[in-house]
PDB file of N, CA and C in Angstrom:
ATOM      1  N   UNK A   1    -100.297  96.714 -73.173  1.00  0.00           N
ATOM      2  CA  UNK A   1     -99.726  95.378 -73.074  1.00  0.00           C
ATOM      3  C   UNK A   1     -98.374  95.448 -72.367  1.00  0.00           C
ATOM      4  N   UNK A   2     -97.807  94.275 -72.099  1.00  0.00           N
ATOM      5  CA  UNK A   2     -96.777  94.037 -71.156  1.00  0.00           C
ATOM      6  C   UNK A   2     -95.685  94.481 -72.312  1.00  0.00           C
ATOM      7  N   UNK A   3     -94.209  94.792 -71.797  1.00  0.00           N
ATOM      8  CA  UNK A   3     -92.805  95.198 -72.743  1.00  0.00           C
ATOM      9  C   UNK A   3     -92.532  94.360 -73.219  1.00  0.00           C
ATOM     10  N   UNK A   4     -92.805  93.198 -72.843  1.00  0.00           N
ATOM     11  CA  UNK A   4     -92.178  91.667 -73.446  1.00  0.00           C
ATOM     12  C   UNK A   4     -93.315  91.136 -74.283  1.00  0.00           C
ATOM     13  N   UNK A   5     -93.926  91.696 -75.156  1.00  0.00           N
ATOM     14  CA  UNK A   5     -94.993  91.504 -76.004  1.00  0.00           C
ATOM     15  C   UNK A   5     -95.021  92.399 -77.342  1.00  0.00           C
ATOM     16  N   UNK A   6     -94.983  91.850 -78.185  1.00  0.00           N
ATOM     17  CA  UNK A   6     -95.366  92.207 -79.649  1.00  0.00           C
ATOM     18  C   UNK A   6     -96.554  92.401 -80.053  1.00  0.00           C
ATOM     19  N   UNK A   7     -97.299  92.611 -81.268  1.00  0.00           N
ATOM     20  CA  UNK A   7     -98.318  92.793 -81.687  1.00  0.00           C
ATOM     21  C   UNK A   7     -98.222  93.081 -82.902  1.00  0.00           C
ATOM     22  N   UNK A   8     -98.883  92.269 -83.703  1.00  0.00           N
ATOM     23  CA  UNK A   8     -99.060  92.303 -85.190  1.00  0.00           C
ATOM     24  C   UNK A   8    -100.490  91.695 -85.665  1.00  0.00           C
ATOM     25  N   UNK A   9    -100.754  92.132 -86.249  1.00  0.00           N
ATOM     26  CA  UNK A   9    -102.257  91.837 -86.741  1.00  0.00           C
ATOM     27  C   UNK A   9    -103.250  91.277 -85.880  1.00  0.00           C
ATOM     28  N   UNK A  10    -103.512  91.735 -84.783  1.00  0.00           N
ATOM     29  CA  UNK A  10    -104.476  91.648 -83.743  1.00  0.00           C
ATOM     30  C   UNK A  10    -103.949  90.056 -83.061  1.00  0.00           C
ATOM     31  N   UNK A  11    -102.350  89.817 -83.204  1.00  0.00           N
ATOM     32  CA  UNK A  11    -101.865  88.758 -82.582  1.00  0.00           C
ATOM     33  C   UNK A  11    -101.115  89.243 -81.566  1.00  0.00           C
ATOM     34  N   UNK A  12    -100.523  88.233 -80.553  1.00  0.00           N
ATOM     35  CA  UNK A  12     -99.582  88.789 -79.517  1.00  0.00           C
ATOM     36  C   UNK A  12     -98.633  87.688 -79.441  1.00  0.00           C
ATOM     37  N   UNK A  13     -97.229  88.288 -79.396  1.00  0.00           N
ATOM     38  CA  UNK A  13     -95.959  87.105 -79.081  1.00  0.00           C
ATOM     39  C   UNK A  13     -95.546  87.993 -78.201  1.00  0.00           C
ATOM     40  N   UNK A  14     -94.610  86.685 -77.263  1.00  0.00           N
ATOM     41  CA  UNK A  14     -93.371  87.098 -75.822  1.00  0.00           C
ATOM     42  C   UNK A  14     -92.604  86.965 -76.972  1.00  0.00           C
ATOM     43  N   UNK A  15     -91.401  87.914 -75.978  1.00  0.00           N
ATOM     44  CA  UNK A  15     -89.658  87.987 -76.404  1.00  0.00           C
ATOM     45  C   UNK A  15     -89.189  88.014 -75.311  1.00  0.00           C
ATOM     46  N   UNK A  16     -88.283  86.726 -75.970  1.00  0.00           N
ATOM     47  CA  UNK A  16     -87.215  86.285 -74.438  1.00  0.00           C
ATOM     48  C   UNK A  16     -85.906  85.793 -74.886  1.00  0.00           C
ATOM     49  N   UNK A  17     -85.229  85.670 -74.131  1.00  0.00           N
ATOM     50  CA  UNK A  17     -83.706  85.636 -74.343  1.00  0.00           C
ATOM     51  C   UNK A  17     -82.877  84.390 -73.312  1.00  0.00           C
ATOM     52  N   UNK A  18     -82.269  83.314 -73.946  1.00  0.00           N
ATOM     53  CA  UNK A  18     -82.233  82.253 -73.934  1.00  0.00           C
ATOM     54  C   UNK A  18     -80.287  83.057 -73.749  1.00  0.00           C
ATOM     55  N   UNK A  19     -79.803  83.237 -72.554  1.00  0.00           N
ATOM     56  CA  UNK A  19     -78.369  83.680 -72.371  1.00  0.00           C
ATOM     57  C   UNK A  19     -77.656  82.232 -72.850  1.00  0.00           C
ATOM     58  N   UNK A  20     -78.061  80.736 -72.859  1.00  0.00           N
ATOM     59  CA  UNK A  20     -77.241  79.759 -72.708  1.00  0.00           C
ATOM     60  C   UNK A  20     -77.240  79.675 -74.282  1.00  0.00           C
ATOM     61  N   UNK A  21     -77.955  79.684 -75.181  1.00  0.00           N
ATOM     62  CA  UNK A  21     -78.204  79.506 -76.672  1.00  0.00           C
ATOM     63  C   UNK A  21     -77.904  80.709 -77.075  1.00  0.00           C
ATOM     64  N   UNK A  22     -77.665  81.397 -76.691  1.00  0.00           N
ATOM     65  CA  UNK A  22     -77.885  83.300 -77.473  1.00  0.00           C
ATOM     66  C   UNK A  22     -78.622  83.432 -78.736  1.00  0.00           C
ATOM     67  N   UNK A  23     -79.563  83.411 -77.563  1.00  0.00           N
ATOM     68  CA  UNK A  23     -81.148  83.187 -78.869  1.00  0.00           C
ATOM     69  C   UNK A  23     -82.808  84.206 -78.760  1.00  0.00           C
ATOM     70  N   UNK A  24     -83.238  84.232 -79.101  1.00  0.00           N
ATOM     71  CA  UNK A  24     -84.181  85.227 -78.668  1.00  0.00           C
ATOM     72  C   UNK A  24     -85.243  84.259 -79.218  1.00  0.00           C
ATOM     73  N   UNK A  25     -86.271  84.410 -78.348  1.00  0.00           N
ATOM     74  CA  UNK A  25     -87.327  83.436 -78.583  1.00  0.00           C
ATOM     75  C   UNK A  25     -88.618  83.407 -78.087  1.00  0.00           C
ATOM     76  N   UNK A  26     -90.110  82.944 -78.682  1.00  0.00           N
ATOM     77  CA  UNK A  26     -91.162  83.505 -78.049  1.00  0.00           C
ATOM     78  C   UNK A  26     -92.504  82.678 -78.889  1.00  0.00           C
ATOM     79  N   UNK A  27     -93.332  82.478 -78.268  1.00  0.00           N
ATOM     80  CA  UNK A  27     -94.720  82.069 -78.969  1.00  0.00           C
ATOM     81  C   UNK A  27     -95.681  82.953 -79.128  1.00  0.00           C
ATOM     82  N   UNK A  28     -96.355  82.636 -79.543  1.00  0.00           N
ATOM     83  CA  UNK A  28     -97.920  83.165 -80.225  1.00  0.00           C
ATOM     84  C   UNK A  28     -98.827  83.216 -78.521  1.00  0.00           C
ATOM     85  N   UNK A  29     -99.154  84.500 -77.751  1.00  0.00           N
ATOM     86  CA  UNK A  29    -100.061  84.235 -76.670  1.00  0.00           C
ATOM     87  C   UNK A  29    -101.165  84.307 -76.940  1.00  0.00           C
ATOM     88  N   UNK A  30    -101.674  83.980 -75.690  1.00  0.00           N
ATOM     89  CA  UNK A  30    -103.264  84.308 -76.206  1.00  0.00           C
ATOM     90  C   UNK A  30    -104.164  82.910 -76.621  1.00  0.00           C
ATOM     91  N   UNK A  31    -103.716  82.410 -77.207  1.00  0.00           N
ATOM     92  CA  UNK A  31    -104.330  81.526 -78.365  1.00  0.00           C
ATOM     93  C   UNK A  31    -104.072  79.767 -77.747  1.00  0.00           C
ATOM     94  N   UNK A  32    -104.554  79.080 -78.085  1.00  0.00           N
ATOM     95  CA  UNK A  32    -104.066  77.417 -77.732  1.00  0.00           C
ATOM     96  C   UNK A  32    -103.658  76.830 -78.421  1.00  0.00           C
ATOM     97  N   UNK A  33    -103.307  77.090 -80.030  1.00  0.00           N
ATOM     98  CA  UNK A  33    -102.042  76.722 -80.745  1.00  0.00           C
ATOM     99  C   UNK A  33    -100.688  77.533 -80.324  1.00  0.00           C
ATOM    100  N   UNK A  34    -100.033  76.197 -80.387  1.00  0.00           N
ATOM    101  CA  UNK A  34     -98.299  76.512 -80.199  1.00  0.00           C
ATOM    102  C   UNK A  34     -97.912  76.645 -81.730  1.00  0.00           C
ATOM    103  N   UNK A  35     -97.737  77.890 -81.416  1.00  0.00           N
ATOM    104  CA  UNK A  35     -96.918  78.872 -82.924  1.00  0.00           C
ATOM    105  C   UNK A  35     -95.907  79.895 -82.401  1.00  0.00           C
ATOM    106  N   UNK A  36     -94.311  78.899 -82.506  1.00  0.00           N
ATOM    107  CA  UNK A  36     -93.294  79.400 -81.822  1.00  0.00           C
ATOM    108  C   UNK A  36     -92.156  80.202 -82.749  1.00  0.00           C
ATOM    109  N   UNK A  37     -91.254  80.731 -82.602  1.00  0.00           N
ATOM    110  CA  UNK A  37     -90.467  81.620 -83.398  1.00  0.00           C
ATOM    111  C   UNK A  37     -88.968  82.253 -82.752  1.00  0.00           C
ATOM    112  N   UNK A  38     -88.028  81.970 -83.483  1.00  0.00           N
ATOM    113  CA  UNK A  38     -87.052  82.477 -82.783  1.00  0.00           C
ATOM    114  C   UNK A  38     -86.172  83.483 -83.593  1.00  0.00           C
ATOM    115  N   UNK A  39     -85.074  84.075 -83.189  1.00  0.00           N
ATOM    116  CA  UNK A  39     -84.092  85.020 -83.697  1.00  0.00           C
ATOM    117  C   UNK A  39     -82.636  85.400 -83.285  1.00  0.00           C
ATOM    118  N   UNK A  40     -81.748  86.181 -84.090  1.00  0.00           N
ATOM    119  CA  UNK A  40     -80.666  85.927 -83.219  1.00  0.00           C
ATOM    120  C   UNK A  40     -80.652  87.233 -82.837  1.00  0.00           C
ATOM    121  N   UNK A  41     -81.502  88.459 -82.958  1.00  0.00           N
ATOM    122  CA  UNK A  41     -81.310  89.589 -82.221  1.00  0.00           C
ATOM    123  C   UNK A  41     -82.847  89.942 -82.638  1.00  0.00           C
ATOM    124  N   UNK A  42     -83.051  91.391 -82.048  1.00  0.00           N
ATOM    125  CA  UNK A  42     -84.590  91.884 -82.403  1.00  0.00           C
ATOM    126  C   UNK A  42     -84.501  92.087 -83.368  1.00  0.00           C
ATOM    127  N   UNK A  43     -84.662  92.788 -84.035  1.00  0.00           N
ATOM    128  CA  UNK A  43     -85.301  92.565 -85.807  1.00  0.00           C
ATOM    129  C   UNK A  43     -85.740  91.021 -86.069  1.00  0.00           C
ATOM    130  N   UNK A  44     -84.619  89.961 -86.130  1.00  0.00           N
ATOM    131  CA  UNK A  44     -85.147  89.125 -86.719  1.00  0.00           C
ATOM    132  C   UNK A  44     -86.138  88.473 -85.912  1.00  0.00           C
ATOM    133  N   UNK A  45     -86.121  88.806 -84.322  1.00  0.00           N
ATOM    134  CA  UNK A  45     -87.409  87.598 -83.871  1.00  0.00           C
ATOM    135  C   UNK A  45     -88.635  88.492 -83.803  1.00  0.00           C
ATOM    136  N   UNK A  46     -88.046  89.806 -84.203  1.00  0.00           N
ATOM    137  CA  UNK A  46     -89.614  90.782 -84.744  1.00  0.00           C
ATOM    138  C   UNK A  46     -90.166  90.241 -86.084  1.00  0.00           C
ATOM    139  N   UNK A  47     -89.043  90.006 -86.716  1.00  0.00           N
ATOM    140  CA  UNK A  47     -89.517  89.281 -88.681  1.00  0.00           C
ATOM    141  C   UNK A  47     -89.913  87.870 -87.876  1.00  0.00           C
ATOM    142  N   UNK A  48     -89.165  87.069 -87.619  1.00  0.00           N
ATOM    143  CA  UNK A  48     -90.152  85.843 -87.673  1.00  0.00           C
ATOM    144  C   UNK A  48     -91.512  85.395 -86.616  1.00  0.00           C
ATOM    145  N   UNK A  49     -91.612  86.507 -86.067  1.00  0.00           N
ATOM    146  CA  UNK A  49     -92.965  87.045 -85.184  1.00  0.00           C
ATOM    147  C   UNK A  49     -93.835  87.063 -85.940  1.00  0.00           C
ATOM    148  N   UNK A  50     -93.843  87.918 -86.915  1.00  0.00           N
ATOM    149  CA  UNK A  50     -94.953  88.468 -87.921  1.00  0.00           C
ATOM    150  C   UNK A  50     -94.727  87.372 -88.931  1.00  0.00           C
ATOM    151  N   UNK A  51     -93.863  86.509 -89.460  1.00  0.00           N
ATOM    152  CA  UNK A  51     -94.042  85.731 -90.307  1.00  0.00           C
ATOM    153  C   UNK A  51     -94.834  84.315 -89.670  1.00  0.00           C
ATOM    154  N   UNK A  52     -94.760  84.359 -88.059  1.00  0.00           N
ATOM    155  CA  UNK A  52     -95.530  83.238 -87.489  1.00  0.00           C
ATOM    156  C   UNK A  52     -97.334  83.290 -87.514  1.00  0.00           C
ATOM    157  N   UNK A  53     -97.337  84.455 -87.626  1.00  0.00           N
ATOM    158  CA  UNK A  53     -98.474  84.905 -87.525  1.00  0.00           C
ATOM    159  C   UNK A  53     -99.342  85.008 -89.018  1.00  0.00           C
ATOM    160  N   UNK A  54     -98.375  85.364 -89.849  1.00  0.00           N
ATOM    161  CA  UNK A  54     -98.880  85.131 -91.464  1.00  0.00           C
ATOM    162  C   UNK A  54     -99.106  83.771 -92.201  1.00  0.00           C
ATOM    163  N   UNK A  55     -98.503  83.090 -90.944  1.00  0.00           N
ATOM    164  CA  UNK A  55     -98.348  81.383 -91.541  1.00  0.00           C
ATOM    165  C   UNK A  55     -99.068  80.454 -90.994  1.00  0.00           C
ATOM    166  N   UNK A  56     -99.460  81.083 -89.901  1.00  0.00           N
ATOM    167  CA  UNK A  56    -100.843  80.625 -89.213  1.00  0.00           C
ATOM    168  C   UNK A  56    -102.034  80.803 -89.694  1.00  0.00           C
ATOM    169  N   UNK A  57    -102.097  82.516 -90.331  1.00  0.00           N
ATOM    170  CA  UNK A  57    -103.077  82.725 -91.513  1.00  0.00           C
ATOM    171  C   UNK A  57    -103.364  81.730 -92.307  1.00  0.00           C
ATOM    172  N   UNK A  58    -102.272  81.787 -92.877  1.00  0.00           N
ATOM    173  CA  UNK A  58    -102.313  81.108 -94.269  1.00  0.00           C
ATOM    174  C   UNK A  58    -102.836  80.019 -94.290  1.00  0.00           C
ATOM    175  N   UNK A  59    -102.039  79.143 -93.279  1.00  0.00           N
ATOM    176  CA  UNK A  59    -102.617  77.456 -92.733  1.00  0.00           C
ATOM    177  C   UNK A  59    -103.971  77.266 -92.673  1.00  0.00           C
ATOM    178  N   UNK A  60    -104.426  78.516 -91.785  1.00  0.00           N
ATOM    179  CA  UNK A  60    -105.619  78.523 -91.162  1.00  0.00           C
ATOM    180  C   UNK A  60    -106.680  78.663 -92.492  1.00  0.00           C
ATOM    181  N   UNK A  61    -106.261  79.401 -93.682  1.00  0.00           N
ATOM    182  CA  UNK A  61    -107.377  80.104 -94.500  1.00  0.00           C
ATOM    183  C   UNK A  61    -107.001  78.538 -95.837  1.00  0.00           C
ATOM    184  N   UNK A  62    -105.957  78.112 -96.164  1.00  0.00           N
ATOM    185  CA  UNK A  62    -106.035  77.096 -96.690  1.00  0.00           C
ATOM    186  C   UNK A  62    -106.483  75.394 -96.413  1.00  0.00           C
ATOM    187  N   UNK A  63    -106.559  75.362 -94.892  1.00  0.00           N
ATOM    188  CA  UNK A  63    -107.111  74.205 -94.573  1.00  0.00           C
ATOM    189  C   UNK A  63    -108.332  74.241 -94.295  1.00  0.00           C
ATOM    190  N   UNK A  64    -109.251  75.608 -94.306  1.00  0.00           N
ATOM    191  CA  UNK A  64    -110.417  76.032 -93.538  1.00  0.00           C
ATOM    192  C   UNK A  64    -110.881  75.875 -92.542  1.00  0.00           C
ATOM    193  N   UNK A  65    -109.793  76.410 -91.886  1.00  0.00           N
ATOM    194  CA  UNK A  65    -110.087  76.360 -90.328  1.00  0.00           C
ATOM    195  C   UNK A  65    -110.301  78.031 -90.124  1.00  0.00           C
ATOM    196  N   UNK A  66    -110.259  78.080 -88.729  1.00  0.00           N
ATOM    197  CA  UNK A  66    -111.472  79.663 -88.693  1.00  0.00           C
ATOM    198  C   UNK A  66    -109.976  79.680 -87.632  1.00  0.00           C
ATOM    199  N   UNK A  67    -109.073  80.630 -87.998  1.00  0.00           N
ATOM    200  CA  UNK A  67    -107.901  81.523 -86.745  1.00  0.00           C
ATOM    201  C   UNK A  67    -108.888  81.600 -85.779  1.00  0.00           C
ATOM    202  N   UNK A  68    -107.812  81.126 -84.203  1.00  0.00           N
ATOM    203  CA  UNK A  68    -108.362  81.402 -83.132  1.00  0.00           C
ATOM    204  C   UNK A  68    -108.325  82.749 -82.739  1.00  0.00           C
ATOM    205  N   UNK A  69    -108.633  83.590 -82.176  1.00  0.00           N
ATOM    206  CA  UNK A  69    -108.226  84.906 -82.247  1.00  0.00           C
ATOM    207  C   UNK A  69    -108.320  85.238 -80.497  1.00  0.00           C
ATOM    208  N   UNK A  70    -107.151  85.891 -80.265  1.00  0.00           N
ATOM    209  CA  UNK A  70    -106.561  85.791 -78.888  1.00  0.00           C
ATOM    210  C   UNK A  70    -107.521  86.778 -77.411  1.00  0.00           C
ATOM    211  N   UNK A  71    -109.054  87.572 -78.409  1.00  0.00           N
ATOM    212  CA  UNK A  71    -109.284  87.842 -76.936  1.00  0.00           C
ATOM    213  C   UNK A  71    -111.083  87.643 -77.708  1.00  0.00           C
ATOM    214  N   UNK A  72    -111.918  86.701 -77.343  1.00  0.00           N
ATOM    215  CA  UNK A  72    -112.931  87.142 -77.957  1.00  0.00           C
ATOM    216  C   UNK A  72    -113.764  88.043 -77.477  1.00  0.00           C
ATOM    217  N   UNK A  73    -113.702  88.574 -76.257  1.00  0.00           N
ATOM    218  CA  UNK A  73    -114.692  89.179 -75.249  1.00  0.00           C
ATOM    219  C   UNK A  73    -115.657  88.347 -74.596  1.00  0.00           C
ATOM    220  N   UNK A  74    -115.521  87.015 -74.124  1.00  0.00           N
ATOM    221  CA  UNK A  74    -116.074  85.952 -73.041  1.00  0.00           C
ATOM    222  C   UNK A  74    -115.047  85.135 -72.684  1.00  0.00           C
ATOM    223  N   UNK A  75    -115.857  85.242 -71.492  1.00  0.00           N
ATOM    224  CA  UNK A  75    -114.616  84.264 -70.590  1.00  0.00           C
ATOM    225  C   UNK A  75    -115.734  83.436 -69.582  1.00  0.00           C
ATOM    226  N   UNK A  76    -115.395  82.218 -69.064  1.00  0.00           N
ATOM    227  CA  UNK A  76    -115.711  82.004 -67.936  1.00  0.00           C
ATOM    228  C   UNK A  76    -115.571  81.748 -66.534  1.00  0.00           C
ATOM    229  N   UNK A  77    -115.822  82.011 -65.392  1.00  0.00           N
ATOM    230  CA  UNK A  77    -115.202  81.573 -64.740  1.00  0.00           C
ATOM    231  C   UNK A  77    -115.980  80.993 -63.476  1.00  0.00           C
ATOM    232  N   UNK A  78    -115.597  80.162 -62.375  1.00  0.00           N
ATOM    233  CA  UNK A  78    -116.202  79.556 -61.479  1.00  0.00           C
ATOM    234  C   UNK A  78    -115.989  80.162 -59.853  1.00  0.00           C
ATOM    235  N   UNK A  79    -117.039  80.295 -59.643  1.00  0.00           N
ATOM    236  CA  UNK A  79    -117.413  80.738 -58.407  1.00  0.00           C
ATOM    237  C   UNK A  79    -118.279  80.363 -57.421  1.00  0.00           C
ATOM    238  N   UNK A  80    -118.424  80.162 -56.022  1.00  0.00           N
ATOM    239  CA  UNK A  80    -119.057  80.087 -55.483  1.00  0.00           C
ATOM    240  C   UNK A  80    -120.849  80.319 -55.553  1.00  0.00           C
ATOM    241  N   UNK A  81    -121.379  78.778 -55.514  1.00  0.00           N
ATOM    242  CA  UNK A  81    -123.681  79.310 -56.008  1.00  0.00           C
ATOM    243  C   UNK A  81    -123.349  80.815 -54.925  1.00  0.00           C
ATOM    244  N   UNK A  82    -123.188  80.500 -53.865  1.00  0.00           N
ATOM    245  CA  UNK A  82    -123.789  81.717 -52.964  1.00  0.00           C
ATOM    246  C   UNK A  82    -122.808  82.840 -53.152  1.00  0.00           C
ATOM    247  N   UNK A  83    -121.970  83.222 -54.117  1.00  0.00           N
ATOM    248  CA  UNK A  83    -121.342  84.865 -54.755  1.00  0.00           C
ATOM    249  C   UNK A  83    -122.529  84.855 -55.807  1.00  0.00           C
ATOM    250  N   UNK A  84    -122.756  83.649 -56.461  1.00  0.00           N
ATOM    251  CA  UNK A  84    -123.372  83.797 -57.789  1.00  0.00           C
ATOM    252  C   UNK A  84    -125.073  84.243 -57.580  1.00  0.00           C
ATOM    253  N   UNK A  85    -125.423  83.932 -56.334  1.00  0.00           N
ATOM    254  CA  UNK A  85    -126.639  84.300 -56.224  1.00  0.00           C
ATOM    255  C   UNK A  85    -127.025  85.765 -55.559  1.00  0.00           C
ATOM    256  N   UNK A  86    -125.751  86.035 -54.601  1.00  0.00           N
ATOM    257  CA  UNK A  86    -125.540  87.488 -54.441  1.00  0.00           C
ATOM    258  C   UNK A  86    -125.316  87.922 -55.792  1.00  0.00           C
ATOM    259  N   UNK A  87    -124.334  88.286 -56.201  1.00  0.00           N
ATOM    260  CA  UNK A  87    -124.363  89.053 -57.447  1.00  0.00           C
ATOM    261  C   UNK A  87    -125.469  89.303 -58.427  1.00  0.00           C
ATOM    262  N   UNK A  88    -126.510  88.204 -58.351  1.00  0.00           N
ATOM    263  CA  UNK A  88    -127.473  88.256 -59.478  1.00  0.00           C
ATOM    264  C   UNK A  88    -128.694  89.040 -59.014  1.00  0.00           C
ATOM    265  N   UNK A  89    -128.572  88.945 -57.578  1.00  0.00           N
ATOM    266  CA  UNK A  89    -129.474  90.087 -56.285  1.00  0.00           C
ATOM    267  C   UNK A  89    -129.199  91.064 -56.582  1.00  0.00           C
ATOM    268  N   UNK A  90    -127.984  91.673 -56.735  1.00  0.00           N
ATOM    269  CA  UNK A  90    -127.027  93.298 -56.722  1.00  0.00           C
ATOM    270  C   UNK A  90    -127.572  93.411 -58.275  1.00  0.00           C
ATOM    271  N   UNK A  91    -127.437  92.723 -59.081  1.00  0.00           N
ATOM    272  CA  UNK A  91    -127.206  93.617 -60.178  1.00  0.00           C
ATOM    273  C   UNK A  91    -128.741  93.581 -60.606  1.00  0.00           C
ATOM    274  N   UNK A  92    -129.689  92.462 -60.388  1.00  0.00           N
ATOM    275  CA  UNK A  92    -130.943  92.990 -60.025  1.00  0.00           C
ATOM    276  C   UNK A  92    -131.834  94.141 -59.781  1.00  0.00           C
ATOM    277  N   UNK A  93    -130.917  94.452 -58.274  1.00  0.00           N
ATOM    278  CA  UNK A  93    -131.366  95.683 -57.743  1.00  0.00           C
ATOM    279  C   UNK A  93    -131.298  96.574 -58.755  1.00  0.00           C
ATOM    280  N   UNK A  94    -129.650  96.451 -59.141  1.00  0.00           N
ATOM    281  CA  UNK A  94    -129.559  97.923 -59.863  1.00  0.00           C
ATOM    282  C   UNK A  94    -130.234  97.828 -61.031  1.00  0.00           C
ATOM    283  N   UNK A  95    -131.102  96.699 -61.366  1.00  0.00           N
ATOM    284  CA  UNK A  95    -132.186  96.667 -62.746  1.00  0.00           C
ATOM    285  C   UNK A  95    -130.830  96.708 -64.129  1.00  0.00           C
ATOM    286  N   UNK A  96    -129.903  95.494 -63.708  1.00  0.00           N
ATOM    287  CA  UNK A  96    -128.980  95.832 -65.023  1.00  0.00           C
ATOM    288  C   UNK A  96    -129.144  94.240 -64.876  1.00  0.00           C
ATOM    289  N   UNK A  97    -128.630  93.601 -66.175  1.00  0.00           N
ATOM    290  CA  UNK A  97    -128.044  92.108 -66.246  1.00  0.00           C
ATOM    291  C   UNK A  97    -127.244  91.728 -65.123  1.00  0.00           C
ATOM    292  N   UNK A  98    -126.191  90.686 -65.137  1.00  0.00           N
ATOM    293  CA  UNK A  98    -125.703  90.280 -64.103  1.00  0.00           C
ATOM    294  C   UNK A  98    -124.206  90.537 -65.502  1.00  0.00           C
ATOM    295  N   UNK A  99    -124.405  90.370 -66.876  1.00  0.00           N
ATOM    296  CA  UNK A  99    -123.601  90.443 -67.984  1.00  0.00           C
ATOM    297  C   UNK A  99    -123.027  92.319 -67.367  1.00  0.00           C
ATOM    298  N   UNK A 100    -124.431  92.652 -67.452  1.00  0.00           N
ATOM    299  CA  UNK A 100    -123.700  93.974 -67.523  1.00  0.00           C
ATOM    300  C   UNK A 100    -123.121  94.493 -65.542  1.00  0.00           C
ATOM    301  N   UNK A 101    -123.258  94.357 -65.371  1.00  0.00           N
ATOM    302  CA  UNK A 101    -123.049  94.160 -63.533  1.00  0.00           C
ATOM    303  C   UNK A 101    -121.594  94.263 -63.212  1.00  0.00           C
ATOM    304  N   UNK A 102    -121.414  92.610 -63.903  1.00  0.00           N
ATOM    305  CA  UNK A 102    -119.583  92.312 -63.581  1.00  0.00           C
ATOM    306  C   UNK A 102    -118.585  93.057 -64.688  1.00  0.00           C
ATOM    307  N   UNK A 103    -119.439  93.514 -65.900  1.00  0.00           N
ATOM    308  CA  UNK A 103    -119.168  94.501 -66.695  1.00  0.00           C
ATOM    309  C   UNK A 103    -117.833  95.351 -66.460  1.00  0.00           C
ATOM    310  N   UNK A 104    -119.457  96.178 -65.594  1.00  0.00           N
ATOM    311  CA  UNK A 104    -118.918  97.131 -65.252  1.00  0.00           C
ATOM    312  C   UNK A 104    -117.718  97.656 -63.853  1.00  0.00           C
ATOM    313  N   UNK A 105    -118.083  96.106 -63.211  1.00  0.00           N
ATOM    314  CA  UNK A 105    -117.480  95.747 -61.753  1.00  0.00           C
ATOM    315  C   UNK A 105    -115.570  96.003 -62.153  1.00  0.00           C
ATOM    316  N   UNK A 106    -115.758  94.946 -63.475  1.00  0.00           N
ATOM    317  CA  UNK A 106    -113.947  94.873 -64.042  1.00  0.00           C
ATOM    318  C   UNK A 106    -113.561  95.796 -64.284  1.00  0.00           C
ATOM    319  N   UNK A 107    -114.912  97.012 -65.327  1.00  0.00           N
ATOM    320  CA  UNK A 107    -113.921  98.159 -65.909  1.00  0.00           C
ATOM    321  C   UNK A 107    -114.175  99.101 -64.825  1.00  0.00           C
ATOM    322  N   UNK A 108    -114.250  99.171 -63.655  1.00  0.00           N
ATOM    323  CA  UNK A 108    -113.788  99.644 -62.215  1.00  0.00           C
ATOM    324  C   UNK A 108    -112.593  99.377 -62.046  1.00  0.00           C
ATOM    325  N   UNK A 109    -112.942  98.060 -61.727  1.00  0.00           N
ATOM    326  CA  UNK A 109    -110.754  97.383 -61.376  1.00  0.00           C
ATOM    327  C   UNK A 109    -109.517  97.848 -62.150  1.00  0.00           C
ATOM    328  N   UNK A 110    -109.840  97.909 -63.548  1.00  0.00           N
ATOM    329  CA  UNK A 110    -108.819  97.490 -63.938  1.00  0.00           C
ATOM    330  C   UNK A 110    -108.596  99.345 -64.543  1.00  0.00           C
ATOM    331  N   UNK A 111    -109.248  99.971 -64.182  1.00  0.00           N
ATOM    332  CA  UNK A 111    -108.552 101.522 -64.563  1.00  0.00           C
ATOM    333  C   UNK A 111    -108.511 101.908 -63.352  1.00  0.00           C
ATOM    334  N   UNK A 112    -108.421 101.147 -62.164  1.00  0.00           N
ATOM    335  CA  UNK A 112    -108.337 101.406 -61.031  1.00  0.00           C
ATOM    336  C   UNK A 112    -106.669 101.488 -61.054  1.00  0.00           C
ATOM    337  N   UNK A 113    -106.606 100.295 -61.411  1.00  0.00           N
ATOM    338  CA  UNK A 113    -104.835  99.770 -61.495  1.00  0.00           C
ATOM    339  C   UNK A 113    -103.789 100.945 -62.547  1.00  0.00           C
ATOM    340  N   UNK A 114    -104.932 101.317 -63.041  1.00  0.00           N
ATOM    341  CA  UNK A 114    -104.095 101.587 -64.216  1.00  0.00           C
ATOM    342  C   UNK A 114    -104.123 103.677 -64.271  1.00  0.00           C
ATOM    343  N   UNK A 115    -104.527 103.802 -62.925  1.00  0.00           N
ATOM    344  CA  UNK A 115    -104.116 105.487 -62.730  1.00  0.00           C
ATOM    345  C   UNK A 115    -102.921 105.349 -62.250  1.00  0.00           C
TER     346      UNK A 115
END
C-alpha cells in the first residue's frame, strides 16, 4: 500500500496534514461511506483511525447492516464490444474463461510494476 495509508482490520485510511489548521486528517478509503477522523499529531490520528473503523463496526453490526468491505475481488469495467469480442477470442483460444484471461493479464501488469 501507498505511505500515506493505514490499515487496521482489513480497513484503509489516508493521513494528511492540514499546515493552515495544524491538523492531521484522513477518511476511511476504499469504501463509499464517508468515515472521517482527525488528530493533532500521529498517534492520535492513528487512535482515531482505528476507533473510526470500530465505530463503523459497531454501527454497522447494531443497525444490521452488512460493513462494506474495501476490496471484494470484482470490479467492472467498460470497454469497447470490439476489445470485448477480441479478448473473448484470445482467451478462448487459450481454452481459459475470459474471468480467468484478464486474470491473469493484471497479475502480469502489476508485478510487472512492482520489480
Amino acid at each position: 500500500m501507498k505511505k500515506d495509508i493505514m490499515e487496521y482490520r482489513g480497513y484503509f485510511g489516508s493521513a494528511h496534514y492540514s499546515d493552515d489548521d495544524e491538523v492531521f486528517f484522513g477518511k476511511l478509503e476504499y469504501i463509499r461511506a464517508l468515515i472521517s477522523y482527525e488528530g493533532t499529531d500521529v498517534s492520535s490520528l492513528q487512535k482515531a483511525f482505528k476507533e473510526a473503523v470500530d465505530d463503523y463496526l459497531a454501527f454497522c453490526k447494531e443497525t444490521g447492516k452488512e460493513p462494506e468491505k474495501p476490496f471484494k475481488g470484482t470490479f467492472n469495467i467498460r470497454i469497447d464490444p470490439d476489445l470485448h469480442k477480441k479478448l473473448v477470442e484470445t482467451a478462448t483460444d487459450h481454452g481459459v474463461t475470459l474471468n480467468a484471461y484478464i486474470k491473469d493479464i493484471l497479475t502480469h501488469a502489476v508485478s510487472r510494476d512492482h520489480v
